[in-house]
N, C-alpha and C. Protein backbone atom coordinates (compact mmCIF):
# COMPACT_ATOMS: atom_id res chain seq x y z
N UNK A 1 64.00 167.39 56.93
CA UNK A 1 64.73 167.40 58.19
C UNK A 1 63.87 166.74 59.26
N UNK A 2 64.44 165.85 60.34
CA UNK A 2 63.95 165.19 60.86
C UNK A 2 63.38 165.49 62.25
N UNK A 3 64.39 166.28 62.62
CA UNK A 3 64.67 166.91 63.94
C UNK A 3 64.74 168.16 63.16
N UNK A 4 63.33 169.12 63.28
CA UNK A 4 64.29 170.29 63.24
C UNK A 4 64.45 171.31 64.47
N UNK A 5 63.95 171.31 65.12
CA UNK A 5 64.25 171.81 66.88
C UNK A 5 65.70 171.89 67.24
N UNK A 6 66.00 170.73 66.48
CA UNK A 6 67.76 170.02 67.09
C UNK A 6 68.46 169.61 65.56
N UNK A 7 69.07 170.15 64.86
CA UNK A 7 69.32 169.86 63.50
C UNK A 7 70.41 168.76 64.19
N UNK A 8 70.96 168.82 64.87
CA UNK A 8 72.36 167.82 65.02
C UNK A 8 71.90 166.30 65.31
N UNK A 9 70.63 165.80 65.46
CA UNK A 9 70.57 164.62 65.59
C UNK A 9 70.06 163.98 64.81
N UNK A 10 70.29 164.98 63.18
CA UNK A 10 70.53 164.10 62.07
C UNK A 10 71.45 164.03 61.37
N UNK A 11 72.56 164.59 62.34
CA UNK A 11 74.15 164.52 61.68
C UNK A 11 74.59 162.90 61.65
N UNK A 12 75.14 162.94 60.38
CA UNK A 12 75.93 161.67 60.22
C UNK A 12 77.26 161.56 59.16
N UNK A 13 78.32 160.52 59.62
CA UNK A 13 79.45 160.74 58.88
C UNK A 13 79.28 159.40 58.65
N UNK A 14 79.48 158.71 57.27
CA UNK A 14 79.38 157.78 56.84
C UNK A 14 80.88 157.20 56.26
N UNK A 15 81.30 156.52 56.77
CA UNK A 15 82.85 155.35 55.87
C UNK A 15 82.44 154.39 55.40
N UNK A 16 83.30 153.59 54.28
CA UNK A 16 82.73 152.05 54.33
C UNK A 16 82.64 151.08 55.03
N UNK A 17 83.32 151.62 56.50
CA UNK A 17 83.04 150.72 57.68
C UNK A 17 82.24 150.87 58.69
N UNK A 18 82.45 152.11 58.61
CA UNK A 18 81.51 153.25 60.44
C UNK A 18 80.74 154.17 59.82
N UNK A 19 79.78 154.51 60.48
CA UNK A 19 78.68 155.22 60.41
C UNK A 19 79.18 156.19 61.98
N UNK A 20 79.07 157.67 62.03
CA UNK A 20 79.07 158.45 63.45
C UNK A 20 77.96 158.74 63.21
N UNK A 21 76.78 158.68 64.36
CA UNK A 21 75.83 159.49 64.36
C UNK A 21 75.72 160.52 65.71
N UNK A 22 74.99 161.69 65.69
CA UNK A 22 74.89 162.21 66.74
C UNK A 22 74.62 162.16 67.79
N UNK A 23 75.10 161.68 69.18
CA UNK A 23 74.29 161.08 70.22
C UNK A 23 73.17 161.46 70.46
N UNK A 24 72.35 160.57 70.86
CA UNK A 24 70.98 161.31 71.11
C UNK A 24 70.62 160.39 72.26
N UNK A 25 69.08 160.48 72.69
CA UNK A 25 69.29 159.39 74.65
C UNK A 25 69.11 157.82 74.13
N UNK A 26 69.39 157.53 72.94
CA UNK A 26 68.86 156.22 73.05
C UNK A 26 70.56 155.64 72.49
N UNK A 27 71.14 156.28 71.49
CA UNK A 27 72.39 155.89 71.76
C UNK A 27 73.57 156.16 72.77
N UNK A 28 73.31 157.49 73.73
CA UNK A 28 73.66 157.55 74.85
C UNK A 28 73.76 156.79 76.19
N UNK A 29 72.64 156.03 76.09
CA UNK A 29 72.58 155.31 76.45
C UNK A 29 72.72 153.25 76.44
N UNK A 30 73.38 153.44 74.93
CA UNK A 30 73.65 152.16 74.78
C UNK A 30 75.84 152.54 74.63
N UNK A 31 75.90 153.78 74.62
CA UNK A 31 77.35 154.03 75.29
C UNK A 31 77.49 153.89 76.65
N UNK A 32 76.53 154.25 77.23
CA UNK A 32 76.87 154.46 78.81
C UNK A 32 77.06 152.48 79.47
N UNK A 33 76.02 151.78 78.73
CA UNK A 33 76.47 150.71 79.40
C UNK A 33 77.75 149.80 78.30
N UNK A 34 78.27 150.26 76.85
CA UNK A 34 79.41 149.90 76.63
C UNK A 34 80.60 150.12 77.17
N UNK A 35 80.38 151.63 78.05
CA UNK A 35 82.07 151.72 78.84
C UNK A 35 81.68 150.98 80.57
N UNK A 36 80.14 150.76 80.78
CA UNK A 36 80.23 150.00 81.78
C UNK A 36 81.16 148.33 81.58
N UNK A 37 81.16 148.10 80.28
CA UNK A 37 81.26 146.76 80.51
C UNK A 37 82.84 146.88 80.20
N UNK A 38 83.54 148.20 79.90
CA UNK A 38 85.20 148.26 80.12
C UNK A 38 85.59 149.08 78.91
N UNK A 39 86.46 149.84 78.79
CA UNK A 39 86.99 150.75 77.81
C UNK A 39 88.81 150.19 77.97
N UNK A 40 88.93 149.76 79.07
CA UNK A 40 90.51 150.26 79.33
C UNK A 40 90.64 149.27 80.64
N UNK A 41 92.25 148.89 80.44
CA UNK A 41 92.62 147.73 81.70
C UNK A 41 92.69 148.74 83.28
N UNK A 42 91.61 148.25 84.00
CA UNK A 42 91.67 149.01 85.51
C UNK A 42 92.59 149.45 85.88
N UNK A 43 94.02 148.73 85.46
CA UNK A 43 95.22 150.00 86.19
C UNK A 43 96.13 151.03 85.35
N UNK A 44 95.32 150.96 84.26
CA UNK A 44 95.83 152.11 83.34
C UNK A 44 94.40 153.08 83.28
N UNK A 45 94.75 154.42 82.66
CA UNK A 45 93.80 155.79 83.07
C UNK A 45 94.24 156.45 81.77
N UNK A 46 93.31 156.41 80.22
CA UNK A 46 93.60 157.12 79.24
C UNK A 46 93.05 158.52 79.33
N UNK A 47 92.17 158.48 80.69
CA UNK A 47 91.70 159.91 80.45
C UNK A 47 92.13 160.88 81.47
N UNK A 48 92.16 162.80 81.09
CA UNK A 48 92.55 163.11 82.46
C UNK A 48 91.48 163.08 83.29
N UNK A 49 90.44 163.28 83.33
CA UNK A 49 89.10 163.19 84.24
C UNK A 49 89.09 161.38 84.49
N UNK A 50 88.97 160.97 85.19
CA UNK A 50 89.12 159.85 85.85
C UNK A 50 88.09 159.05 85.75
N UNK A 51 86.78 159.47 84.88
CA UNK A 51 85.39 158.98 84.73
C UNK A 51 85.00 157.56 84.82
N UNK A 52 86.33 156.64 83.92
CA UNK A 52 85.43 155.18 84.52
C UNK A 52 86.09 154.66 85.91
N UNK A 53 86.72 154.89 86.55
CA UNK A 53 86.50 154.83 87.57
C UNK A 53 85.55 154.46 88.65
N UNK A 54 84.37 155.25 88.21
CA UNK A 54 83.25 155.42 89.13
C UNK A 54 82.69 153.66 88.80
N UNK A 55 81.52 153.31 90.23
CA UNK A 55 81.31 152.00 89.82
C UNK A 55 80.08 151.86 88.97
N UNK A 56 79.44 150.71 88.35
CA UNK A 56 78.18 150.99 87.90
C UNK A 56 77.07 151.14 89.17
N UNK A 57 76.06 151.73 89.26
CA UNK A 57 75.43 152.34 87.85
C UNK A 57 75.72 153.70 87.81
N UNK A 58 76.51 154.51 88.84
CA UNK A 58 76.46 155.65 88.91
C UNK A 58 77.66 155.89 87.22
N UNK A 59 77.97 155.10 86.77
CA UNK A 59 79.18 155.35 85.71
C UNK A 59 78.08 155.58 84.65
N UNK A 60 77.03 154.87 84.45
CA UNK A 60 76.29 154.61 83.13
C UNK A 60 75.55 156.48 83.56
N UNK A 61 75.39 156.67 84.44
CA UNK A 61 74.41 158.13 84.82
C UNK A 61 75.14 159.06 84.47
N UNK A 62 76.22 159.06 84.94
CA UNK A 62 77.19 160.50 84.34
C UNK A 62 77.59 160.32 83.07
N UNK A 63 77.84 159.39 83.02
CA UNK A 63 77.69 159.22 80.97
C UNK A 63 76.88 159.94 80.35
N UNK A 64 75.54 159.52 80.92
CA UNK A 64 74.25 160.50 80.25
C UNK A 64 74.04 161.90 80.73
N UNK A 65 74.27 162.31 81.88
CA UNK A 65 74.65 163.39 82.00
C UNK A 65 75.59 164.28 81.18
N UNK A 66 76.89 163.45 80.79
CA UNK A 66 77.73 164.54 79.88
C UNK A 66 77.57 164.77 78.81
N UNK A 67 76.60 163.69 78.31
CA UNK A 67 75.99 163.82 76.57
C UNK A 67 74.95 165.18 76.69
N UNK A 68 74.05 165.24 78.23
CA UNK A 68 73.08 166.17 78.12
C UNK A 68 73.84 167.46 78.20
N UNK A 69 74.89 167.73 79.14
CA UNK A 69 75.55 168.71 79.00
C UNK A 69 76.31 169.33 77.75
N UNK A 70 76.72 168.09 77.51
CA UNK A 70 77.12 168.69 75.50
C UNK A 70 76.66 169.50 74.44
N UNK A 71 75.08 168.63 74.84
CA UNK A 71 74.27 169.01 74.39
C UNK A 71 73.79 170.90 74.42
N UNK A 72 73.22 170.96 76.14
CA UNK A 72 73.19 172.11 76.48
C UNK A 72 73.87 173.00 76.46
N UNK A 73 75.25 172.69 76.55
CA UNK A 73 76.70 173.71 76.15
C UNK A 73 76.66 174.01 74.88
N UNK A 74 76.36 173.65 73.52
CA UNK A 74 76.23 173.78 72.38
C UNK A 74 75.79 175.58 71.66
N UNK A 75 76.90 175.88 71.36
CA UNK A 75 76.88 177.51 70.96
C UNK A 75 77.68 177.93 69.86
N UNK A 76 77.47 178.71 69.45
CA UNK A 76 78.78 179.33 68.42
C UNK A 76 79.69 179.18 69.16
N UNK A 77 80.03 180.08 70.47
CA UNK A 77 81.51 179.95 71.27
C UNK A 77 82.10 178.71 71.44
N UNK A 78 81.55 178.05 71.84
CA UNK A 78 81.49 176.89 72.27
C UNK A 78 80.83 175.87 71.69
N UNK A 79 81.69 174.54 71.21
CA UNK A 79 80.56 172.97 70.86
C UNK A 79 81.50 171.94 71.11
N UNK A 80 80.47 170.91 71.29
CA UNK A 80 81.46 169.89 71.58
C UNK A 80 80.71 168.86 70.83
N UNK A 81 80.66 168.46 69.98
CA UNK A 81 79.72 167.26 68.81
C UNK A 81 80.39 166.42 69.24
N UNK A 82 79.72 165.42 70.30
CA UNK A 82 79.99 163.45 70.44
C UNK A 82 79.22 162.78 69.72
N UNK A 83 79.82 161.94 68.86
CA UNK A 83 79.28 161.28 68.00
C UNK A 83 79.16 159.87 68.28
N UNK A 84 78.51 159.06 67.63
CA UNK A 84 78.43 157.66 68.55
C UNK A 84 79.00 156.86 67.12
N UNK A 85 79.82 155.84 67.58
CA UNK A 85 80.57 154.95 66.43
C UNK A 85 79.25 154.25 66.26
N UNK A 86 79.20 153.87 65.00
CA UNK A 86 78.51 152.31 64.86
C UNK A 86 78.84 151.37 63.58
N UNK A 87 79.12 149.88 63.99
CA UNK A 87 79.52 149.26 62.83
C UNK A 87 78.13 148.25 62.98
N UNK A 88 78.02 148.11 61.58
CA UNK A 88 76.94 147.17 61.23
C UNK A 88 75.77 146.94 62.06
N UNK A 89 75.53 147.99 62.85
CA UNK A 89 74.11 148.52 63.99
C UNK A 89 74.43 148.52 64.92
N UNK A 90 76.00 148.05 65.49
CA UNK A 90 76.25 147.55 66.58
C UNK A 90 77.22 149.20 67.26
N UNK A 91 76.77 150.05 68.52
CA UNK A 91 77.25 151.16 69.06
C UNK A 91 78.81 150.44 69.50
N UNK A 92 79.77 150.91 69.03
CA UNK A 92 81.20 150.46 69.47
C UNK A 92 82.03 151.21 70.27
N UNK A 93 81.59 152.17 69.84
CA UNK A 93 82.61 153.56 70.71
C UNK A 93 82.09 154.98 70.63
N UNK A 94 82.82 156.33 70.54
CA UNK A 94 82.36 157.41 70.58
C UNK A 94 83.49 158.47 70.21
N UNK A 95 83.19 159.12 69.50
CA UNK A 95 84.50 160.11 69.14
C UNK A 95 83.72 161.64 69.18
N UNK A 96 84.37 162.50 69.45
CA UNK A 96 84.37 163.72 69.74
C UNK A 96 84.72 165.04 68.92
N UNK A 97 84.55 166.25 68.72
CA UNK A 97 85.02 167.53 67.58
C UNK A 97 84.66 168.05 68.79
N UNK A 98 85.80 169.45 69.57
CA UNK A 98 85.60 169.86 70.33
C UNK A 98 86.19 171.09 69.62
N UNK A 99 85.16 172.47 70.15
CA UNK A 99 85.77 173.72 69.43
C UNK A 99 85.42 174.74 70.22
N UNK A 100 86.51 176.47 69.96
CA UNK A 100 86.09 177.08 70.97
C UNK A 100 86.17 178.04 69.69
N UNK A 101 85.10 178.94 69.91
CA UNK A 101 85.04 180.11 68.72
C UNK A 101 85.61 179.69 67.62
N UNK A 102 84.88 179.10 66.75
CA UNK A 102 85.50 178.24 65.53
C UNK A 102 85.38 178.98 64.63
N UNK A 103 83.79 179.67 64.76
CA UNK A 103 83.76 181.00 63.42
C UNK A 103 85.63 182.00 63.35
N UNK A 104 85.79 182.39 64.12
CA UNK A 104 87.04 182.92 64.11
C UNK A 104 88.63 182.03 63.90
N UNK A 105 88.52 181.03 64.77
CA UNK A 105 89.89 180.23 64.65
C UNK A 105 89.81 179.23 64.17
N UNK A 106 89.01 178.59 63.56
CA UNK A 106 89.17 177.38 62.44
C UNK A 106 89.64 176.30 63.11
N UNK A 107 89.39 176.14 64.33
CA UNK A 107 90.71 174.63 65.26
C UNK A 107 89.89 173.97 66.16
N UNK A 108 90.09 172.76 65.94
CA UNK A 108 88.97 171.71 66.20
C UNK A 108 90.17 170.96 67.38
N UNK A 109 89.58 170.08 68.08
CA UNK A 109 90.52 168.94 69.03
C UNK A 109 89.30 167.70 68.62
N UNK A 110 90.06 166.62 69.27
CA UNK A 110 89.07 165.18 68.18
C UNK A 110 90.16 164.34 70.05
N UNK A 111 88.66 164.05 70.69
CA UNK A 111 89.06 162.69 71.37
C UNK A 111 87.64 161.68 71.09
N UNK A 112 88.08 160.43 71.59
CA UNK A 112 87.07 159.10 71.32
C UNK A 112 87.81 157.80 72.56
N UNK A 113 87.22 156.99 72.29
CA UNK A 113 86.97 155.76 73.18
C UNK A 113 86.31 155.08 72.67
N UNK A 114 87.53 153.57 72.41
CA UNK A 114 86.38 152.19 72.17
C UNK A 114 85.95 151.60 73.27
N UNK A 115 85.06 150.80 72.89
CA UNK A 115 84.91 149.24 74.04
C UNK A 115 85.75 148.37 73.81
N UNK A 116 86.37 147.56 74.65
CA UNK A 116 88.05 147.11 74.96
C UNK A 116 86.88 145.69 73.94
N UNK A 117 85.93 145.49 73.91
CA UNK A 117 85.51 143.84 72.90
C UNK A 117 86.06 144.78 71.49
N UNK A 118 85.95 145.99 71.06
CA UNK A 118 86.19 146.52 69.66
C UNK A 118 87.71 146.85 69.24
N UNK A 119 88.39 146.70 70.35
CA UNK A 119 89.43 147.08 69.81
C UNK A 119 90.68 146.26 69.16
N UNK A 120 91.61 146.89 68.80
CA UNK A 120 92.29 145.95 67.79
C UNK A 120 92.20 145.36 66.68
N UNK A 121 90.62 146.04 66.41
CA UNK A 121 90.42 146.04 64.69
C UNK A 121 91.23 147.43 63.49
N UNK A 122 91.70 148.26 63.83
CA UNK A 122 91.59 149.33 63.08
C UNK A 122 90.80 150.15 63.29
N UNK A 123 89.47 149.83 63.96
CA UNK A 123 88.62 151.23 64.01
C UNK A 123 88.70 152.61 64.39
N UNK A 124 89.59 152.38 65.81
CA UNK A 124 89.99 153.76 65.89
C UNK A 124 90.75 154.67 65.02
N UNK A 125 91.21 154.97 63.66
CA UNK A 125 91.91 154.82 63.11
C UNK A 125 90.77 154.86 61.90
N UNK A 126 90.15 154.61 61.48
CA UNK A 126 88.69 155.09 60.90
C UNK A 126 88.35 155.81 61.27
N UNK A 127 87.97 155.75 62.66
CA UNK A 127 87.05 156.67 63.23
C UNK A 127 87.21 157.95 63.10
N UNK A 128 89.06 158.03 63.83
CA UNK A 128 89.49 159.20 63.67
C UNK A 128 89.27 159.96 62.17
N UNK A 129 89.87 159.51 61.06
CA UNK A 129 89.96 160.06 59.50
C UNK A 129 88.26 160.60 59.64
N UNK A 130 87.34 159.78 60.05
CA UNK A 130 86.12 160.46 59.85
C UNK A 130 85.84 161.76 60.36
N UNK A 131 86.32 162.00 61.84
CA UNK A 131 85.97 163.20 62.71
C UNK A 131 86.96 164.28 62.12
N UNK A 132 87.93 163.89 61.29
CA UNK A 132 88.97 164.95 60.86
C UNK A 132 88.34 165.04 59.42
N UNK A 133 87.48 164.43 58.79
CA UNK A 133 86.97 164.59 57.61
C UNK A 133 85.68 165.95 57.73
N UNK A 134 85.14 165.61 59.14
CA UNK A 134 83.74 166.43 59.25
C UNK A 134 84.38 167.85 59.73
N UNK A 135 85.35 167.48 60.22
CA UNK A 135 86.30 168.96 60.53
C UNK A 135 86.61 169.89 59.58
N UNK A 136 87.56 168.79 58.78
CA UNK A 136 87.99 170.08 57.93
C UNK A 136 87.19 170.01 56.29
N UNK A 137 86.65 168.89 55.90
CA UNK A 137 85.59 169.09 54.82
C UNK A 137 84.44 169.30 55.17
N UNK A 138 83.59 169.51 56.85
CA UNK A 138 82.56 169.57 56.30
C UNK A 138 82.44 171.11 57.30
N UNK A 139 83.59 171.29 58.09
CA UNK A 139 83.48 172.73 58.59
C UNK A 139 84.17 173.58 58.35
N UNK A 140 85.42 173.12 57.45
CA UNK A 140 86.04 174.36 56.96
C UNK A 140 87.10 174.37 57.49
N UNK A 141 87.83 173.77 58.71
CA UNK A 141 88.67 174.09 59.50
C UNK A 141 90.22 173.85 59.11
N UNK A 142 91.07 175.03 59.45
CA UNK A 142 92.52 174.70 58.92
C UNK A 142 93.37 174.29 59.80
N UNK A 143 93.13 173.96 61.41
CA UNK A 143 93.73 172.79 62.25
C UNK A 143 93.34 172.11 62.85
N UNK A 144 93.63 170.90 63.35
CA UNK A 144 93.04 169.93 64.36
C UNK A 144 94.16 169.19 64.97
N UNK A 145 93.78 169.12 66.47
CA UNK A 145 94.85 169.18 67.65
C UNK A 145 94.24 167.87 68.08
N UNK A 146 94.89 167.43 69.14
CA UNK A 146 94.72 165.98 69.46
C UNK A 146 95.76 166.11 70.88
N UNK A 147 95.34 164.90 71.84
CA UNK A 147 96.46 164.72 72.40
C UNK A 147 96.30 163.41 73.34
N UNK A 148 97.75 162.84 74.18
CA UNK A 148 97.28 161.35 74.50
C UNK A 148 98.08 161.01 75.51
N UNK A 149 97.84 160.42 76.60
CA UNK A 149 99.08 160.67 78.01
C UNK A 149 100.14 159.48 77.40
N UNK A 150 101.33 159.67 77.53
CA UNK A 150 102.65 158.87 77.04
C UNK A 150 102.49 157.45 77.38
N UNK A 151 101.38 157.31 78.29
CA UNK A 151 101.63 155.60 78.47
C UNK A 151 100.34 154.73 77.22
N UNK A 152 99.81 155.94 77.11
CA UNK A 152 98.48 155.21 76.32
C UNK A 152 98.83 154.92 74.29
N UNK A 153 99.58 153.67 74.21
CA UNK A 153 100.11 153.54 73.05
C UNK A 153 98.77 153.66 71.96
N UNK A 154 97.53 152.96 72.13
CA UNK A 154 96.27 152.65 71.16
C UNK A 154 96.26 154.36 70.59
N UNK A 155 96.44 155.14 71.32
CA UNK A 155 95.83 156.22 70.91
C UNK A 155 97.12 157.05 70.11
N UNK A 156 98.30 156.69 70.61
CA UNK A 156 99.71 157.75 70.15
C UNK A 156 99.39 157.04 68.97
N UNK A 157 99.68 156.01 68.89
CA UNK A 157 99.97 154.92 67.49
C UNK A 157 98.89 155.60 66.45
N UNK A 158 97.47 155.73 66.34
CA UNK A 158 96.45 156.28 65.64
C UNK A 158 97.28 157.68 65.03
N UNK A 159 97.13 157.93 66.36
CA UNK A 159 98.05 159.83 66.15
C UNK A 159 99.44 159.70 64.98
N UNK A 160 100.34 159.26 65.29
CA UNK A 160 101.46 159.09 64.71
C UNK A 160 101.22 158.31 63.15
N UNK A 161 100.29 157.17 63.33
CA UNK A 161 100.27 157.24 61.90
C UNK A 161 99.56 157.90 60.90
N UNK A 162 98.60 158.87 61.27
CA UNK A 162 97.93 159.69 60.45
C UNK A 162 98.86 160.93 60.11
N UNK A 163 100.09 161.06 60.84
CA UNK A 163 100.74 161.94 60.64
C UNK A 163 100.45 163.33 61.15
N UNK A 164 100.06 163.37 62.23
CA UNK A 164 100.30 164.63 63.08
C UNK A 164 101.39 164.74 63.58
N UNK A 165 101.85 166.38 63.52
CA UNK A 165 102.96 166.79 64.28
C UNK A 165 103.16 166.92 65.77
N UNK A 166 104.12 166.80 66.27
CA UNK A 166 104.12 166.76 68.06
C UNK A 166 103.93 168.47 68.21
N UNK A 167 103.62 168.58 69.23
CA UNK A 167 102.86 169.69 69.48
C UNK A 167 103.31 170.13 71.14
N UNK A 168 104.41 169.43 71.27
CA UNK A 168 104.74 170.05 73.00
C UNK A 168 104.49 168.71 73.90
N UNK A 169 104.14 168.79 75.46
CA UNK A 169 104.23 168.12 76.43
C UNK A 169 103.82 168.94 77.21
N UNK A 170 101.97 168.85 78.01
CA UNK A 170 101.56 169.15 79.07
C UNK A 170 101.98 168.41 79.90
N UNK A 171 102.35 168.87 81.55
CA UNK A 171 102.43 168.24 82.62
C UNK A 171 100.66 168.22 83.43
N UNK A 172 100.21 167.04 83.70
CA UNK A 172 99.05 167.55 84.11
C UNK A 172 98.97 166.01 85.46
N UNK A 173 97.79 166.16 85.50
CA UNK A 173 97.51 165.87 87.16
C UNK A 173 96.45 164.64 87.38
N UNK A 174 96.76 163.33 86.74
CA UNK A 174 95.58 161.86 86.55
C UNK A 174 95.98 160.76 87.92
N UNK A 175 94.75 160.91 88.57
CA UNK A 175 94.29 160.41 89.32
C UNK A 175 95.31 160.61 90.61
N UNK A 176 95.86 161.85 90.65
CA UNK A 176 96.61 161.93 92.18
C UNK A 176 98.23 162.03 91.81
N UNK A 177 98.46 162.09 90.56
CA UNK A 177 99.75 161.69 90.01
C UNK A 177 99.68 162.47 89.19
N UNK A 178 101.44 163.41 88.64
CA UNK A 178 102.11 163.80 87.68
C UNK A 178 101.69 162.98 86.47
N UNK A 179 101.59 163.49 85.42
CA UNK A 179 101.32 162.40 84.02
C UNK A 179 101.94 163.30 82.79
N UNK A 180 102.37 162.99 81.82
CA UNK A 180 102.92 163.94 81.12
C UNK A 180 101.60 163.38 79.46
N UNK A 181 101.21 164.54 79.00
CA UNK A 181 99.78 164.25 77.95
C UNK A 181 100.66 165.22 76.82
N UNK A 182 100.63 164.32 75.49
CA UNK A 182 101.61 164.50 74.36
C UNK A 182 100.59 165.34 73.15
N UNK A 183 100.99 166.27 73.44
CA UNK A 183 99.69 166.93 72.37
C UNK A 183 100.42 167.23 70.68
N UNK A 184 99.54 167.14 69.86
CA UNK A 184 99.79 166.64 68.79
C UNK A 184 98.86 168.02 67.36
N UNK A 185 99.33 168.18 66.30
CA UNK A 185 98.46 169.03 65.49
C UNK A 185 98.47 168.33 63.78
N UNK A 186 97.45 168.49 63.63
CA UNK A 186 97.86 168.84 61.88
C UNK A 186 96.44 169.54 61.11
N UNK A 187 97.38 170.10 59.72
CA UNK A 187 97.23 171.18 59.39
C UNK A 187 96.45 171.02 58.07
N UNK A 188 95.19 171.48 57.61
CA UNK A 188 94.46 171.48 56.76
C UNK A 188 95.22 171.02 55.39
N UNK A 189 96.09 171.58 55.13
CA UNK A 189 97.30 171.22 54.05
C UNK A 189 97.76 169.50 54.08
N UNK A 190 98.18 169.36 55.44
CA UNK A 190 98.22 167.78 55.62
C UNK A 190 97.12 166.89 55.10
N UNK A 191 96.15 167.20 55.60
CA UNK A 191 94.76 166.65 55.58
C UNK A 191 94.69 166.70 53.64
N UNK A 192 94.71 167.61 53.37
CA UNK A 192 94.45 167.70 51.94
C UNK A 192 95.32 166.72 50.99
N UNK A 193 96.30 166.57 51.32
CA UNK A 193 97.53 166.12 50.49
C UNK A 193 97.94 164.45 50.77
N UNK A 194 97.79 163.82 52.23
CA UNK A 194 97.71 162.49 52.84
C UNK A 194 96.20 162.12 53.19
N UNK A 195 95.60 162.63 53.86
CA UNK A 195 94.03 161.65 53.97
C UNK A 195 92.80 161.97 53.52
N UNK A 196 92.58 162.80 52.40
CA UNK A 196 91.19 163.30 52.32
C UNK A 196 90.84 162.20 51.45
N UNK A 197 89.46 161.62 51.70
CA UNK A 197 89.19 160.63 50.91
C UNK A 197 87.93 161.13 50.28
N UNK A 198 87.59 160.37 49.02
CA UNK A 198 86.34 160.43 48.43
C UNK A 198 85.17 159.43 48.79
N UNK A 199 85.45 158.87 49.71
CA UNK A 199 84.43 157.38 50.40
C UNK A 199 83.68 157.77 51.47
N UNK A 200 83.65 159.18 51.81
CA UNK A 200 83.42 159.87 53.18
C UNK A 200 82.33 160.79 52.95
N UNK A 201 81.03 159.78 53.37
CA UNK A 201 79.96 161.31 53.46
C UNK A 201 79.50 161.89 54.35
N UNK A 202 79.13 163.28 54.42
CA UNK A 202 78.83 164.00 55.55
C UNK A 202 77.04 164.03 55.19
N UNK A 203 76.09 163.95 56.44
CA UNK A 203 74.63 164.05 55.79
C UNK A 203 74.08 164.59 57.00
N UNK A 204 73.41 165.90 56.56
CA UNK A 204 72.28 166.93 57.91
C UNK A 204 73.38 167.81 58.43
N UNK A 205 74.48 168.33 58.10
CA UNK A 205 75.42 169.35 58.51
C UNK A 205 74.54 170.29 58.32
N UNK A 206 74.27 171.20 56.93
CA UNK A 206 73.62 171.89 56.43
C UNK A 206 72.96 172.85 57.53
N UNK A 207 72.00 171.47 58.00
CA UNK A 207 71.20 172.46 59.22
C UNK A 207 71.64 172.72 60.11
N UNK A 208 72.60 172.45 60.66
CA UNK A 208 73.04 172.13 61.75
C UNK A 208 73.94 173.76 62.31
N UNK A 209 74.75 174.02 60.86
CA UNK A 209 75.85 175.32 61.00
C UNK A 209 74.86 176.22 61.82
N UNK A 210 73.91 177.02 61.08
CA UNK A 210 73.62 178.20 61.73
C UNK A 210 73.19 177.86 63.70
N UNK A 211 73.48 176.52 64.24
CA UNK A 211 73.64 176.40 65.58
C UNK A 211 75.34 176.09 65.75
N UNK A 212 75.67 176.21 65.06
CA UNK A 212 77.24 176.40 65.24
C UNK A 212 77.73 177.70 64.56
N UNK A 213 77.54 179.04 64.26
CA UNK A 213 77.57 180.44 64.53
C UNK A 213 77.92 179.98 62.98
N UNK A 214 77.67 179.48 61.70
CA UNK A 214 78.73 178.81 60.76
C UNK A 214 77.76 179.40 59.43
């Protein structure tokens, strides 16, 4: 073990395309200046927190700030594992496993973000199958929730073709405005029967559980 102080920053999910590794400050920091250089067209808003927004450099700082907070928030009750995409060495994006008392309820949520140069390959769409792979094969979990505001197609489209079920319609509140955010589920059974693959490795979980109450 490499880290053992911090077992999670030798977590890794491996595809034959993407590698997730655990953020840590040196890939945190080569995210913070990929969403500087654009995630999303300025007059559309995929997120409800309004984060790129802000201008540089204060955008690249709270970036690293929320990785450290992730970090520090990190509990049985509570985790939030951001993982950093990478294809062929190159940091592309970032995807997320967000959980609240998981020892008890088994239910994960999964958000991410490319860099607008990565997108339109398929990756998101990888990415995702990976974070739903470490979910429910490498933590056990029998749901995972998702969700995506109605105007943001990159992300419904991912959703819809992996085959999650609709899950309702929050009304919520992006950037000063009504927005309606399409929340979405599927169910360990799904996962088992349409996407579990054998090409998918999980490596340094192991250590990692007993800091996730697991």
């Amino acid at each position: 073990m490499a880290h053992p102080v911090w077992p999670l920053f030798d977590l890794r999910v491996t595809t034959p395309r993407l590698e997730l590794r655990y953020i840590d400050d040196e890939l945190g920091a080569q995210l913070a200046l990929l969403a500087a250089r654009g995630i999303h067209d300025p007059e559309l808003m995929p997120f409800a927190l309004p984060w790129t927004d802000v201008p540089s450099p204060q955008l690249e700082r709270n970036a690293m700030q929320w990785y450290w907070r992730c970090r520090a928030d990190t509990s049985p009750s509570r985790f939030h594992l951001d993982l950093a995409v990478v294809l062929d060495g190159a940091v592309v994006g970032t995807t997320g496993l967000i959980a609240h008392e998981f020892a008890t309820l088994r239910e994960f949520e999964t958000g991410s973000w490319l860099g607008r140069e990565f997108q339109g390959r398929g990756l998101g769409t990888e990415m995702r199958r990976a974070t739903l792979h470490l979910g429910f094969a490498g933590l056990g979990a029998t749901l995972a929730t998702t969700s995506a505001f109605h105007d943001n197609p990159a992300s419904l489209g991912v959703t819809r073709r992996l085959g999650y079920a609709p899950n309702g319609v929050v009304r919520t509140v992006r950037r000063g405005v009504a927005a309606d955010s399409l929340r979405f589920e599927m169910t360990r059974t799904h996962w088992e029967q349409h996407l579990r693959r054998d090409d998918v490795g999980i490596d340094g979980l192991g250590d990692c559980l007993a800091l996730l109450g697991l």
